[in-house]
Structures are given as C-alpha cells and as structure tokens.
C-alpha atoms as a PDB file:
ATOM      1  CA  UNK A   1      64.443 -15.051 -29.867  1.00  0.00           C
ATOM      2  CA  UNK A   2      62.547 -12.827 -27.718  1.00  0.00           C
ATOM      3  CA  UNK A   3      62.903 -12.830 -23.780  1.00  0.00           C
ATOM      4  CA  UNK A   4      59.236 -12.492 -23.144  1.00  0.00           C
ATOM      5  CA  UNK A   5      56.684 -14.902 -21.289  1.00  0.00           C
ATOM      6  CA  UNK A   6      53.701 -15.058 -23.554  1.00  0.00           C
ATOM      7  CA  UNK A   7      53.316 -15.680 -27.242  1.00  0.00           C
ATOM      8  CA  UNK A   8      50.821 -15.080 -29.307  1.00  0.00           C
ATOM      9  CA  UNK A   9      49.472 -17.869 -31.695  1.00  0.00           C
ATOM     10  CA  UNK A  10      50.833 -15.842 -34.713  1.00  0.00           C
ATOM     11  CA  UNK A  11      54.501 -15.610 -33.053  1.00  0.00           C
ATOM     12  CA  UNK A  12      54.353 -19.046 -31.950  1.00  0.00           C
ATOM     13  CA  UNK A  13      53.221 -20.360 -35.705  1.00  0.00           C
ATOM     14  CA  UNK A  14      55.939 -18.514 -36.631  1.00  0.00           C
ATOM     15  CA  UNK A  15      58.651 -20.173 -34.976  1.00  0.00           C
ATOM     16  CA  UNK A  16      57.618 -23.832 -35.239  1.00  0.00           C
ATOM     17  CA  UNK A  17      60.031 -26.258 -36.012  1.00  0.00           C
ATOM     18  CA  UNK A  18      62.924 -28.434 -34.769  1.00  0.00           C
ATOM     19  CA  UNK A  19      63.856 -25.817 -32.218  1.00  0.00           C
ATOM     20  CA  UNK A  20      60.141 -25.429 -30.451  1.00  0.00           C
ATOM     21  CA  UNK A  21      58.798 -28.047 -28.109  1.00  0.00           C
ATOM     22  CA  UNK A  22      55.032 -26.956 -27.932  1.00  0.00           C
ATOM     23  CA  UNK A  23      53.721 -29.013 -24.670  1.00  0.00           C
ATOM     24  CA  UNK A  24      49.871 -29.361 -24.406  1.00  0.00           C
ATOM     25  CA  UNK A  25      48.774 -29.643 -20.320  1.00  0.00           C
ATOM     26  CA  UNK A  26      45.363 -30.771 -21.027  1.00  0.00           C
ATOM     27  CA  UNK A  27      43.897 -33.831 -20.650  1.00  0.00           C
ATOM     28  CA  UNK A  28      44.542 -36.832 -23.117  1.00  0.00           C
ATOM     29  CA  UNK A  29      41.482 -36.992 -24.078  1.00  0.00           C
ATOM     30  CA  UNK A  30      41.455 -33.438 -24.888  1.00  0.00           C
ATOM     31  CA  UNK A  31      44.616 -33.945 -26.469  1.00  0.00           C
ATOM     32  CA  UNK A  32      43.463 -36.258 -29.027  1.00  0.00           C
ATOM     33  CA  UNK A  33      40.525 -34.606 -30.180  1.00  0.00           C
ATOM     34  CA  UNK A  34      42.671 -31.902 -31.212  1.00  0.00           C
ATOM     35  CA  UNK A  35      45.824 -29.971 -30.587  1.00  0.00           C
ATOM     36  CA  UNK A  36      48.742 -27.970 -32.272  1.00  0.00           C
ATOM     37  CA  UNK A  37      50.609 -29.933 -34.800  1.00  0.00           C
ATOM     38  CA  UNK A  38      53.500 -31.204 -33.126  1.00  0.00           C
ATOM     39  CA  UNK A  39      52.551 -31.112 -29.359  1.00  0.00           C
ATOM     40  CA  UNK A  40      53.640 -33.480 -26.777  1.00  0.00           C
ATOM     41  CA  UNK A  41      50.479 -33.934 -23.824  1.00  0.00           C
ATOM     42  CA  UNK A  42      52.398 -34.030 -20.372  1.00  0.00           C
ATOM     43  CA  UNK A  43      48.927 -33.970 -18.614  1.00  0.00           C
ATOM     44  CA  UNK A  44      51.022 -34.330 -15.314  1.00  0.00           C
ATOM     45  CA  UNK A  45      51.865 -30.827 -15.407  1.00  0.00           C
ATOM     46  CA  UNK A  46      49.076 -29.943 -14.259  1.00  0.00           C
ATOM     47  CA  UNK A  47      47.686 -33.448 -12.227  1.00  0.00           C
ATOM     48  CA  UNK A  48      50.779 -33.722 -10.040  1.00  0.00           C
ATOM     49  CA  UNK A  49      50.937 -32.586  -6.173  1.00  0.00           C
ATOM     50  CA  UNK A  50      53.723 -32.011  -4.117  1.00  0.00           C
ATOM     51  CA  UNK A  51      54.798 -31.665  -1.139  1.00  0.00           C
ATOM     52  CA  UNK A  52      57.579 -29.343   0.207  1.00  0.00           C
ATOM     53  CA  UNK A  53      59.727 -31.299   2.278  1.00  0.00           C
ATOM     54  CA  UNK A  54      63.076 -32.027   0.643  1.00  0.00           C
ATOM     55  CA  UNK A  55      61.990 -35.603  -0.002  1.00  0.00           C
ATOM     56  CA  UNK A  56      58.965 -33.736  -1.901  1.00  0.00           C
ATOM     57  CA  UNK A  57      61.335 -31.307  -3.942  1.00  0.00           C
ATOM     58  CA  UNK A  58      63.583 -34.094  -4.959  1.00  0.00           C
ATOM     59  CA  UNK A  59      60.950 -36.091  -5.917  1.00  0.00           C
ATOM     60  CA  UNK A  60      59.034 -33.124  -7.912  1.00  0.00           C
ATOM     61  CA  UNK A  61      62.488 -32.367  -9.541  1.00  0.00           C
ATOM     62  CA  UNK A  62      63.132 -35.688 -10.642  1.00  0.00           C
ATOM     63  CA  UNK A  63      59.653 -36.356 -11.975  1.00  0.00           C
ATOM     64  CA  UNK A  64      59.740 -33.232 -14.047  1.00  0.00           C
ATOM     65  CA  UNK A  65      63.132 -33.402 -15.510  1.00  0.00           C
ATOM     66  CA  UNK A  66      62.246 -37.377 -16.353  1.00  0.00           C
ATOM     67  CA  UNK A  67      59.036 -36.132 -18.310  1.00  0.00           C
ATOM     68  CA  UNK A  68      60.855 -32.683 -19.936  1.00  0.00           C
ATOM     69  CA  UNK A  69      63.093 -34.773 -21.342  1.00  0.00           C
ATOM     70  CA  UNK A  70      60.610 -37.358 -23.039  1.00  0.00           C
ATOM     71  CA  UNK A  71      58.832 -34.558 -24.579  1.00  0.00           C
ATOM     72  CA  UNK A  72      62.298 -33.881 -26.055  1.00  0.00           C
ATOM     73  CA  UNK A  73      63.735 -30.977 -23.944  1.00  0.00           C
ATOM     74  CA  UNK A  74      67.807 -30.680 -23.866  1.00  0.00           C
ATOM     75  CA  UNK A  75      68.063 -27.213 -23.186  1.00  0.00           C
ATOM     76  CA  UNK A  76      68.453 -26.636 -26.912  1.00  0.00           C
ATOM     77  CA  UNK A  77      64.866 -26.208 -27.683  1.00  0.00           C
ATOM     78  CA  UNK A  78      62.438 -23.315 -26.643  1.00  0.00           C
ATOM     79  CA  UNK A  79      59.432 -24.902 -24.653  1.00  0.00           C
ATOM     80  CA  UNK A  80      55.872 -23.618 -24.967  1.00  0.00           C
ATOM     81  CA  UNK A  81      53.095 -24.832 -22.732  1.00  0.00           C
ATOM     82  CA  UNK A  82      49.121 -24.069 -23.461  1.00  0.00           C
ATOM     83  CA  UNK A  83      46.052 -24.899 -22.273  1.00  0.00           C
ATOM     84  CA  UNK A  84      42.607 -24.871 -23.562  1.00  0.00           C
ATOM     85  CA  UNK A  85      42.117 -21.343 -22.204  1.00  0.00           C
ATOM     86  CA  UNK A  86      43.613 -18.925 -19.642  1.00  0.00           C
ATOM     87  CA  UNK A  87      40.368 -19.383 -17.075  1.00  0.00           C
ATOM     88  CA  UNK A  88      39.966 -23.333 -17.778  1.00  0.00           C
ATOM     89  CA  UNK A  89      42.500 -24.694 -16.572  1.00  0.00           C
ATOM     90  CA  UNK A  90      43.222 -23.644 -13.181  1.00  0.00           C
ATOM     91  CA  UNK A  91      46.503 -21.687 -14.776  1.00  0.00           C
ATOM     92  CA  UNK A  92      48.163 -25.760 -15.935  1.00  0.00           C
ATOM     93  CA  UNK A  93      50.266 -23.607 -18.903  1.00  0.00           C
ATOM     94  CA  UNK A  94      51.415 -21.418 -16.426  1.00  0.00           C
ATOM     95  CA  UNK A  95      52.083 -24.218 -14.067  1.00  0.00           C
ATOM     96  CA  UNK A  96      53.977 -25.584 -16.443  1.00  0.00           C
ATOM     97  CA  UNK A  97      56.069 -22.772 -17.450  1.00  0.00           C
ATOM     98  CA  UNK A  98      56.755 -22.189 -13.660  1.00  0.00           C
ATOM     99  CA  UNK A  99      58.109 -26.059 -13.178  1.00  0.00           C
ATOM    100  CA  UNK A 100      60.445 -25.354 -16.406  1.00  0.00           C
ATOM    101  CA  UNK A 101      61.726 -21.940 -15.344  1.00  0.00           C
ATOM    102  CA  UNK A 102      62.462 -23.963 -11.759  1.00  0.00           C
ATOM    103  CA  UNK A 103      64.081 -26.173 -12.731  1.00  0.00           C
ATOM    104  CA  UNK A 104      66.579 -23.686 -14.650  1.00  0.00           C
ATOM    105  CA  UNK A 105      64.823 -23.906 -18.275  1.00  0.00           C
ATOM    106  CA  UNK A 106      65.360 -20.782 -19.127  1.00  0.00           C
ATOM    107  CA  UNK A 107      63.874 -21.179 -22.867  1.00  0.00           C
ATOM    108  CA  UNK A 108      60.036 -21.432 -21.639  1.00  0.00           C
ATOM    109  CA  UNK A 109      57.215 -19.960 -22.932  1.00  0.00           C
ATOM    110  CA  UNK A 110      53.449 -19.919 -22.402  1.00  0.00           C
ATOM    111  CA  UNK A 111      50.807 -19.796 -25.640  1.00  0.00           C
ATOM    112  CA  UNK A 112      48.865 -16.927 -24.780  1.00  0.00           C
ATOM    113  CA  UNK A 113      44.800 -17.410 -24.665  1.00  0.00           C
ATOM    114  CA  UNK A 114      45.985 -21.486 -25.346  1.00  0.00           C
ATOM    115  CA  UNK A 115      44.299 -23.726 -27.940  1.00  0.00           C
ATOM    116  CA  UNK A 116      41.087 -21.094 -27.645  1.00  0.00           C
ATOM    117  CA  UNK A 117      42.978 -18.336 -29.221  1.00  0.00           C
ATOM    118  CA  UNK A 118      44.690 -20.929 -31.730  1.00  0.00           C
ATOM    119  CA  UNK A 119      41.371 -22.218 -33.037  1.00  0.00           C
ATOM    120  CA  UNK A 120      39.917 -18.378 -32.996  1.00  0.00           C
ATOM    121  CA  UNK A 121      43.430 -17.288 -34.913  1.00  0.00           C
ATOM    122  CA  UNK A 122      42.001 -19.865 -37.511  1.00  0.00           C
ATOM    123  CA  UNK A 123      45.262 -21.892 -37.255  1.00  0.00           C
ATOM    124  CA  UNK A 124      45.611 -25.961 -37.940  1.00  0.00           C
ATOM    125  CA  UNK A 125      44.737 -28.378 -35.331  1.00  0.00           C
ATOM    126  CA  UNK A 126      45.684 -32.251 -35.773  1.00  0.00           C
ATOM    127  CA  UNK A 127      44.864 -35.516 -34.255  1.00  0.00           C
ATOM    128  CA  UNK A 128      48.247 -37.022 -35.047  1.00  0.00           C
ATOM    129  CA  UNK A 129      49.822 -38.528 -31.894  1.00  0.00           C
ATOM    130  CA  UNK A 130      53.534 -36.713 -31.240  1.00  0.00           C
ATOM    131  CA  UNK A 131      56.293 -38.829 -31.001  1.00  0.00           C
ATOM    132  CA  UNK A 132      59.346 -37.074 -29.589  1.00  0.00           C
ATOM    133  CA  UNK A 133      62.853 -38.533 -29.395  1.00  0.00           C
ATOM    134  CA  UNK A 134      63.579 -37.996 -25.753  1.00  0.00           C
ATOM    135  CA  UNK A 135      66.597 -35.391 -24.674  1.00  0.00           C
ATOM    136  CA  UNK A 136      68.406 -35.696 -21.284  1.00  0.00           C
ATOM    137  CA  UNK A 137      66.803 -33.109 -19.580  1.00  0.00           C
ATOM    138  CA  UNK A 138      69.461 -30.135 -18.508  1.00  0.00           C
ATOM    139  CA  UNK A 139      68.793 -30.131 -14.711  1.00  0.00           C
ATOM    140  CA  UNK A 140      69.968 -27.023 -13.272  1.00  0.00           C
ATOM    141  CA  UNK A 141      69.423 -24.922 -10.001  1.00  0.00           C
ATOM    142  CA  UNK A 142      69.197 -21.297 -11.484  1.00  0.00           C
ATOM    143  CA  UNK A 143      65.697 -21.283 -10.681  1.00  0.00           C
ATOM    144  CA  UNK A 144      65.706 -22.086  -7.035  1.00  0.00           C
ATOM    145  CA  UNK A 145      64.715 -19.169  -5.599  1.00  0.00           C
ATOM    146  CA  UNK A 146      61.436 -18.818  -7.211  1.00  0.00           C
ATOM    147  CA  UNK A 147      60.094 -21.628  -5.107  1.00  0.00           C
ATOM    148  CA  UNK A 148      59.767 -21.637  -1.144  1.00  0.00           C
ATOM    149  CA  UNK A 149      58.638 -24.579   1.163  1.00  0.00           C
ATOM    150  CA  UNK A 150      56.372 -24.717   4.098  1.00  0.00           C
ATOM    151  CA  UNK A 151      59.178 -23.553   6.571  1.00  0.00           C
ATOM    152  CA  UNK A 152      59.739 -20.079   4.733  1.00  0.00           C
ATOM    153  CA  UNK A 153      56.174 -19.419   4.332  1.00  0.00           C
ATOM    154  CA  UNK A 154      55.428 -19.952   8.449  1.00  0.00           C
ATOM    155  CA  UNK A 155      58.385 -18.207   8.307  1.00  0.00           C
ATOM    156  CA  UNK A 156      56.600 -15.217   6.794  1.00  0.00           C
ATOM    157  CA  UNK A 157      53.771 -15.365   8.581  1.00  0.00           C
ATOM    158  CA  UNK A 158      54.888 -12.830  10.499  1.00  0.00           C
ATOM    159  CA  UNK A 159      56.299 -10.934   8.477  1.00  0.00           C
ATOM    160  CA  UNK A 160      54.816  -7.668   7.163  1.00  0.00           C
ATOM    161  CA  UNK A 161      57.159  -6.691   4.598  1.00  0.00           C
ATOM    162  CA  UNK A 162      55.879  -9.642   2.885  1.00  0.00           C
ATOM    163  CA  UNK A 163      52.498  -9.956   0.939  1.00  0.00           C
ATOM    164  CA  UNK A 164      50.838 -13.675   1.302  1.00  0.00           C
ATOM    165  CA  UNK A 165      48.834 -13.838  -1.433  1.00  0.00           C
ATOM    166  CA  UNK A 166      45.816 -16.101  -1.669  1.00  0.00           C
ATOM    167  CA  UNK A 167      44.746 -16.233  -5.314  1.00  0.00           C
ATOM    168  CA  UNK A 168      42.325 -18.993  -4.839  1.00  0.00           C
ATOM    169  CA  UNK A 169      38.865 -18.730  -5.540  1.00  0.00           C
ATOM    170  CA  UNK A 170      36.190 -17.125  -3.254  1.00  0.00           C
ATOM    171  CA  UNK A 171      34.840 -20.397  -1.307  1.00  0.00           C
ATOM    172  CA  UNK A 172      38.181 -21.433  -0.501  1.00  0.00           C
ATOM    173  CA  UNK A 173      39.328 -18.172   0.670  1.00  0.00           C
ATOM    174  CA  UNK A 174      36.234 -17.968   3.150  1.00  0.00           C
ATOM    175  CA  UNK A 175      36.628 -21.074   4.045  1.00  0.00           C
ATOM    176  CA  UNK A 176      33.660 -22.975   3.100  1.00  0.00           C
ATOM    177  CA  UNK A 177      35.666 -25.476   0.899  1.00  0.00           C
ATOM    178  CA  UNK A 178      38.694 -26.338   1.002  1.00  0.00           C
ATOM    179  CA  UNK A 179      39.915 -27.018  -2.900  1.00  0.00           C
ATOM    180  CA  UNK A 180      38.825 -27.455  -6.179  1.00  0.00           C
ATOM    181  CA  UNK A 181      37.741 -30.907  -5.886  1.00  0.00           C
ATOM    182  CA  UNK A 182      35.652 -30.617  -3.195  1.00  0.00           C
ATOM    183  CA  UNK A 183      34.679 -29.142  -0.099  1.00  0.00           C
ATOM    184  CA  UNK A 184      36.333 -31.622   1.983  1.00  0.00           C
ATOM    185  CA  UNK A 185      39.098 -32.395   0.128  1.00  0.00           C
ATOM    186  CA  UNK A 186      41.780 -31.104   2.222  1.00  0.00           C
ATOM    187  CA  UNK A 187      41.390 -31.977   5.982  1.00  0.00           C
ATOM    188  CA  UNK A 188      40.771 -28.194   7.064  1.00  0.00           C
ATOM    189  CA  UNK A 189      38.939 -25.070   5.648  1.00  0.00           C
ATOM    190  CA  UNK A 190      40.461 -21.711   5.589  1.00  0.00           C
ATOM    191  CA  UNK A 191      43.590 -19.784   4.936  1.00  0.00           C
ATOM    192  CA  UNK A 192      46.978 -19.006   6.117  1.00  0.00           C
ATOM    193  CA  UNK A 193      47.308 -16.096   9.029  1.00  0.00           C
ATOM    194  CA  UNK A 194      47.967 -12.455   7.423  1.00  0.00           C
ATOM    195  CA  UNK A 195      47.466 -12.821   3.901  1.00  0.00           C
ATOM    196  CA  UNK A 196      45.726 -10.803   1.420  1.00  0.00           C
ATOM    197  CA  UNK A 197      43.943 -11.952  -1.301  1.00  0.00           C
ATOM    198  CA  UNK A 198      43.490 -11.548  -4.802  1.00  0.00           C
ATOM    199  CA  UNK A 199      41.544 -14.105  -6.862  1.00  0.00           C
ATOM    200  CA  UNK A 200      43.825 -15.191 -10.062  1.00  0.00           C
ATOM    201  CA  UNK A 201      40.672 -14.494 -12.545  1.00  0.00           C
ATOM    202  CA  UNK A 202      40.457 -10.292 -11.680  1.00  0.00           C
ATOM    203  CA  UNK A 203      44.259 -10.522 -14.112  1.00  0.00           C
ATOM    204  CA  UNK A 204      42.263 -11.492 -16.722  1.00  0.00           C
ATOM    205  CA  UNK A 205      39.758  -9.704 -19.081  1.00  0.00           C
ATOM    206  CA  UNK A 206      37.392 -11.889 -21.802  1.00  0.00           C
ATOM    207  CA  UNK A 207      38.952 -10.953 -25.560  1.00  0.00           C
ATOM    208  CA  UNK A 208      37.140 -12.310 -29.137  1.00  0.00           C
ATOM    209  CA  UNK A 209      40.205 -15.117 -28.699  1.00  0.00           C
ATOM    210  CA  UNK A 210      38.991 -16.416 -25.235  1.00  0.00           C
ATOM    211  CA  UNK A 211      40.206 -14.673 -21.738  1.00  0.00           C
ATOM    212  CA  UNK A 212      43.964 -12.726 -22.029  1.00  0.00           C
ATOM    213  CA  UNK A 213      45.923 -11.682 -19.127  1.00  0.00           C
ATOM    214  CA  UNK A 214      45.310  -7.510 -18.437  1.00  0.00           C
ATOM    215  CA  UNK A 215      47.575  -5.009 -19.576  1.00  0.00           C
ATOM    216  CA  UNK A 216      50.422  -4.245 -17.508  1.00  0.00           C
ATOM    217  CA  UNK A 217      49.262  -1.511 -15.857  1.00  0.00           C
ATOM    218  CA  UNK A 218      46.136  -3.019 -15.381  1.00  0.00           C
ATOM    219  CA  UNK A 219      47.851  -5.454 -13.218  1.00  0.00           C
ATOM    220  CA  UNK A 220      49.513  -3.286 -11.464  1.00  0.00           C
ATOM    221  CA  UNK A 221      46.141  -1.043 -10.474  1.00  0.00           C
ATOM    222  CA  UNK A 222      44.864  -4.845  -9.626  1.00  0.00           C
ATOM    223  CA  UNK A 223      47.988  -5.200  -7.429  1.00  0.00           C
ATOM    224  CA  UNK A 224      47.755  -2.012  -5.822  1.00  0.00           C
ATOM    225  CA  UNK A 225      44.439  -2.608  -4.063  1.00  0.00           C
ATOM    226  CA  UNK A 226      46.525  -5.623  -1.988  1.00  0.00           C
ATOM    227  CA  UNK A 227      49.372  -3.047  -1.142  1.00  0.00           C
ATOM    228  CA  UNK A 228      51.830  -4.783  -3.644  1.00  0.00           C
ATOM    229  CA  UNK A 229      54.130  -2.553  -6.041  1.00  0.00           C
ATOM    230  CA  UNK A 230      56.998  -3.608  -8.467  1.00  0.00           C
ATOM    231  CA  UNK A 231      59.081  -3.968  -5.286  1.00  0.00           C
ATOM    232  CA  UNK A 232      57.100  -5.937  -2.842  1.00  0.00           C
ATOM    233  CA  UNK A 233      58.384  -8.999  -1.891  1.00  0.00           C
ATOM    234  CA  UNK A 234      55.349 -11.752  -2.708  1.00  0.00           C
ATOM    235  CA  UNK A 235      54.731 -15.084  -1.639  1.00  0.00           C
ATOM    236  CA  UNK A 236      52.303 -16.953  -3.583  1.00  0.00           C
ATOM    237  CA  UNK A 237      50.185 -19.840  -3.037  1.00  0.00           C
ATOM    238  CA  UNK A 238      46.499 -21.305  -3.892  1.00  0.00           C
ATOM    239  CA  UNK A 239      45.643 -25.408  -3.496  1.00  0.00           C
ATOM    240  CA  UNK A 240      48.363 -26.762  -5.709  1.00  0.00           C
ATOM    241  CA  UNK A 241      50.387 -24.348  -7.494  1.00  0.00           C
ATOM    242  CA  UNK A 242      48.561 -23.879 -10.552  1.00  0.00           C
ATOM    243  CA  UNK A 243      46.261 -20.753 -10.070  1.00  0.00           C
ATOM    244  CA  UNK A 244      49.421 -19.400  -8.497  1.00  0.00           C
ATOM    245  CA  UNK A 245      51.762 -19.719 -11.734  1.00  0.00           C
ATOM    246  CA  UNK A 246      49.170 -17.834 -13.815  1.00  0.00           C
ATOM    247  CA  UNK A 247      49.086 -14.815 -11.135  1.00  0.00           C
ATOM    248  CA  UNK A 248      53.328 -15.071 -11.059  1.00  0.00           C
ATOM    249  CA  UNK A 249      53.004 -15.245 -14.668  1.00  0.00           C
ATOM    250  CA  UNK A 250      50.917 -12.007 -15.019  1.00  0.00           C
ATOM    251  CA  UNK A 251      52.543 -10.212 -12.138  1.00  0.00           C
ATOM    252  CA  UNK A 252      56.301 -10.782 -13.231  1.00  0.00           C
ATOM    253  CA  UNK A 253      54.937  -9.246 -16.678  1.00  0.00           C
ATOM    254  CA  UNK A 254      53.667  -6.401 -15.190  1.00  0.00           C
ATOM    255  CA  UNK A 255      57.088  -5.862 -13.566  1.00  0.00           C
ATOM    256  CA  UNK A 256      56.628  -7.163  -9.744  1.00  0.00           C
ATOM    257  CA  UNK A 257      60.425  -8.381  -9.318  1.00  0.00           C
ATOM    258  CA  UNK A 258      60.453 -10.235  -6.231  1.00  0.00           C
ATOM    259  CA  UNK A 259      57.504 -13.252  -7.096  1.00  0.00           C
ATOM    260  CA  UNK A 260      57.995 -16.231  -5.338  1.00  0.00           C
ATOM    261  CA  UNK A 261      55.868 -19.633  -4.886  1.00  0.00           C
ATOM    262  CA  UNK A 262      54.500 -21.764  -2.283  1.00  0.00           C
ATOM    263  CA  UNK A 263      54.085 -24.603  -4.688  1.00  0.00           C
ATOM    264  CA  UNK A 264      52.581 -27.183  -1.503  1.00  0.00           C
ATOM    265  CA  UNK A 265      49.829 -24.514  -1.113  1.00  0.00           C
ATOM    266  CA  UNK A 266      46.849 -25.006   0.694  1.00  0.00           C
ATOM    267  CA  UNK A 267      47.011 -28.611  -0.226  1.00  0.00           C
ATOM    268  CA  UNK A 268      50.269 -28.892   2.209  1.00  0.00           C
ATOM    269  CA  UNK A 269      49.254 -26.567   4.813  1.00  0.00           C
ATOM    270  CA  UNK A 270      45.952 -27.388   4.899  1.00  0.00           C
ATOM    271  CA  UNK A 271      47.018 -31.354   6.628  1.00  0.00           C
ATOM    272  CA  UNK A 272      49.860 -30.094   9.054  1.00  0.00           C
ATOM    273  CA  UNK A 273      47.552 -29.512  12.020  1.00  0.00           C
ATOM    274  CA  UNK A 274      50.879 -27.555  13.833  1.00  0.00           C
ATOM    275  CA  UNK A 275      50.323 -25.373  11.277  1.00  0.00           C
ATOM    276  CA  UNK A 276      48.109 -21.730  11.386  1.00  0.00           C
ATOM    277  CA  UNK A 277      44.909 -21.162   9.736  1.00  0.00           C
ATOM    278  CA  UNK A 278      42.799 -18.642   9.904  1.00  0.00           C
ATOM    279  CA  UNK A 279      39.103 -19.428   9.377  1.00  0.00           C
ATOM    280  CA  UNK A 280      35.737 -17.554   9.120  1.00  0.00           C
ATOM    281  CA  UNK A 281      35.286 -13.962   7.495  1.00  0.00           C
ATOM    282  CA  UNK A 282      38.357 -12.304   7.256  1.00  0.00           C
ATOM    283  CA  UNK A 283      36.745  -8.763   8.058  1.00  0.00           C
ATOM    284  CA  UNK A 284      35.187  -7.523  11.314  1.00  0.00           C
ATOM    285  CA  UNK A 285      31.563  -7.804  10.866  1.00  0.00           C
ATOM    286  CA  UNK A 286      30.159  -4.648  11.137  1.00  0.00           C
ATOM    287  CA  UNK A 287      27.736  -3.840  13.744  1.00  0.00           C
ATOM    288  CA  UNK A 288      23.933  -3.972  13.373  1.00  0.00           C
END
C-alpha cells in the first residue's frame, strides 16, 4: 500500500474492494445523481463548524469518529475522500482527509481531481445507495499536533518564526466579506495581525481531468514568494478549515514538514471581539 496522499482514479480503481472505504463529501443530492460504486456520502465533512475550545474539540472528535465509523471505518480499511473537483468544493476531500489523519487514521487518502477526473478517466458511476456495516471507529491521538486552537494561534501572533497563512479568497482577505456565504456572515471583516497570504487556488493548475494540485516544486516556488521553505513552521487557517486542508494537503506533498491547522478559522476569530484583526489594505498605499 503506498504511503502517499493522493490517488489517481486508475490507482484507486485498482484497489477497490473490502479493504477501501471511498467517502464522497458532496452533497446528497449530488451524491445520488452519481458517484463511485461503493461510496458512502458523509456530506458533514465538509458542512460541519467548529469551534476550538475543548468543549469544541471534544465535540468535533466525537462527531467524526461517530460518522467514520458508520461509513464502516475500523482502522482496517484505507479511507479515500473526493469531491466533485479540486476548485469546487472549497477543498471538502481534503477536509476530510485532514479530520481522518486527526483523529489518528493513518490509512487516508484523497481521490485526486475527485469525481471530475473519474468521469474524464471514463470510469463507472452508479446511483446505488451504499449501505455500510458500521465499524467502531479506532479513536486515537497520534494526530494531535496537526491541529491548534485559538489560544496557540494569538499565541503566534507574535511570533515571526511562524508563517500565518491566509489561504482564503481575495474579498475575504481584504476584508470586504467576511466568508463564503456572505459578506456578513461572520460578525467582523478582515484578517488576523501578521499573516501572509496565499490564496489555496494559485496550488492548483486546470488539467484535461479538471484542476490537479501543482507539481512539487511548483509549490514550493508558490511557497517561496510568502517566505515559507520545507522547514518553516506554518499555521494555517481560512473560514472553516476546508480551503486550509487542500493547501496542507499540497504543501505537506511538496515537503513543508511542520503544517499545522487552525481548524476554527476566521469563522472563530472572526466573533471573539478580544481578539486582533487587522482590516483594510494590507500594503501602504503608495503616494500620489
């Protein structure tokens, strides 16, 4: 079994069966009008927010663990999460593979390109609902450190050894809305003190199989421009964790080592009013 992140849709074909749990984290109405044989739709992969207090963790662990295990994950099985395409989904397959490797999965996968490069790969789709005996769920805390609350990233503000890195798209990073739903979703606009930014699409190029994360060292030349290398120490966050786990997904790949997640994100900080922002441009105008 190989040790990598991302599968293509030949590899994964090729190792379907009683030891793969392929996990759609689209919608169910997406869901039913088509998806890999097999797949179990745990939509909330991608729906759920959290918060980072310990009452929030406990809860988020608990949720997941619950719903890994009714799609029929024991620890036994290799777990592979898509999405209907790298850029459509906010980064939900990558979300999902982040929650997984959290919560100590360490079999977890992510279908490369998602059900856009499975239909282009010209391989079978079904409407057949899944029905997966549930598994008690293998809860572990191997993956503990990849996460970090509110407290560590104030923490950081501070701190210059550490890259913040916004990934979120340009309005919210200028601070003239302040999520994906909405301009005035969150309570305040703008960003957290110090950090850099890097919007999640620039890891991705378009492909004839629907967008694909950039090679490697692509990546890294990306990374550069925000003064990250393989050994920078990053702490990522966007509005709820998703567009986050696709730029962890693509940096870890590249071979950044030390890639960790604000999972509360802007939706968290953004309602703590004793918390920092910083709003407006976040370059000196230049002069007339």
């Amino acid at each position: 079994m190989t040790d990598k992140v991302l599968l293509t849709p030949a590899e994964l074909q090729g190792m379907m069966g009683p030891g793969v749990v392929v996990i759609d984290t689209r919608s169910p109405d997406a869901f039913a009008a088509g998806h890999i044989p097999g797949a179990v739709n745990v939509h909330e992969i991608f729906t759920y927010l959290a918060m980072s207090t310990p009452e929030g963790m406990a809860t988020l662990r608990q949720k997941f663990a619950d719903a890994f295990g009714a799609a029929g994950l024991s620890g036994a099985e290799t777990a592979v999460c898509y999405e209907e395409s790298m850029n459509s989904g906010f980064g939900q397959s990558c979300r999902g593979y982040f929650l997984l490797s959290w919560l100590g999965y360490e079999k977890a996968r992510v279908l490369h390109g998602g059900m856009q490069a499975w239909r282009a790969a010209g391989l079978p789709v079904s409407t057949d609902p899944a029905q997966p005996a549930a598994k008690t769920f293998p809860l572990s805390e191997a993956g503990s450190g990849m996460m970090i609350d509110r407290d560590a990233m104030l923490a950081a503000v501070n701190n210059d050894a550490i890259v913040k890195l916004d990934v979120r798209d340009v309005d919210e990073w200028i601070g003239t809305s302040s999520s994906p739903y909405g301009p005035d979703f969150c309570p305040r606009k703008g960003r957290i003190p110090g950090a850099r930014w890097l919007e999640w699409y620039r890891l991705m190029k378009p492909t004839a199989a629907g967008p694909m994360f950039k090679a490697p060292d692509e990546i890294k030349a990306e990374a550069h421009t925000v003064g990250i290398t393989p050994s920078t120490p990053v702490y990522l966050y966007c509005f709820k964790g998703a567009r986050a786990s696709n730029t962890l997904v693509a940096l870890r790949e590249a071979g950044v080592r030390d890639v960790r997640m604000y999972f509360g994100s802007w939706n968290e900080w953004s309602r703590d009013e004793n918390l920092p922002i910083e709003t407006g441009m976040p370059f000196a105008q230049a002069a007339e």
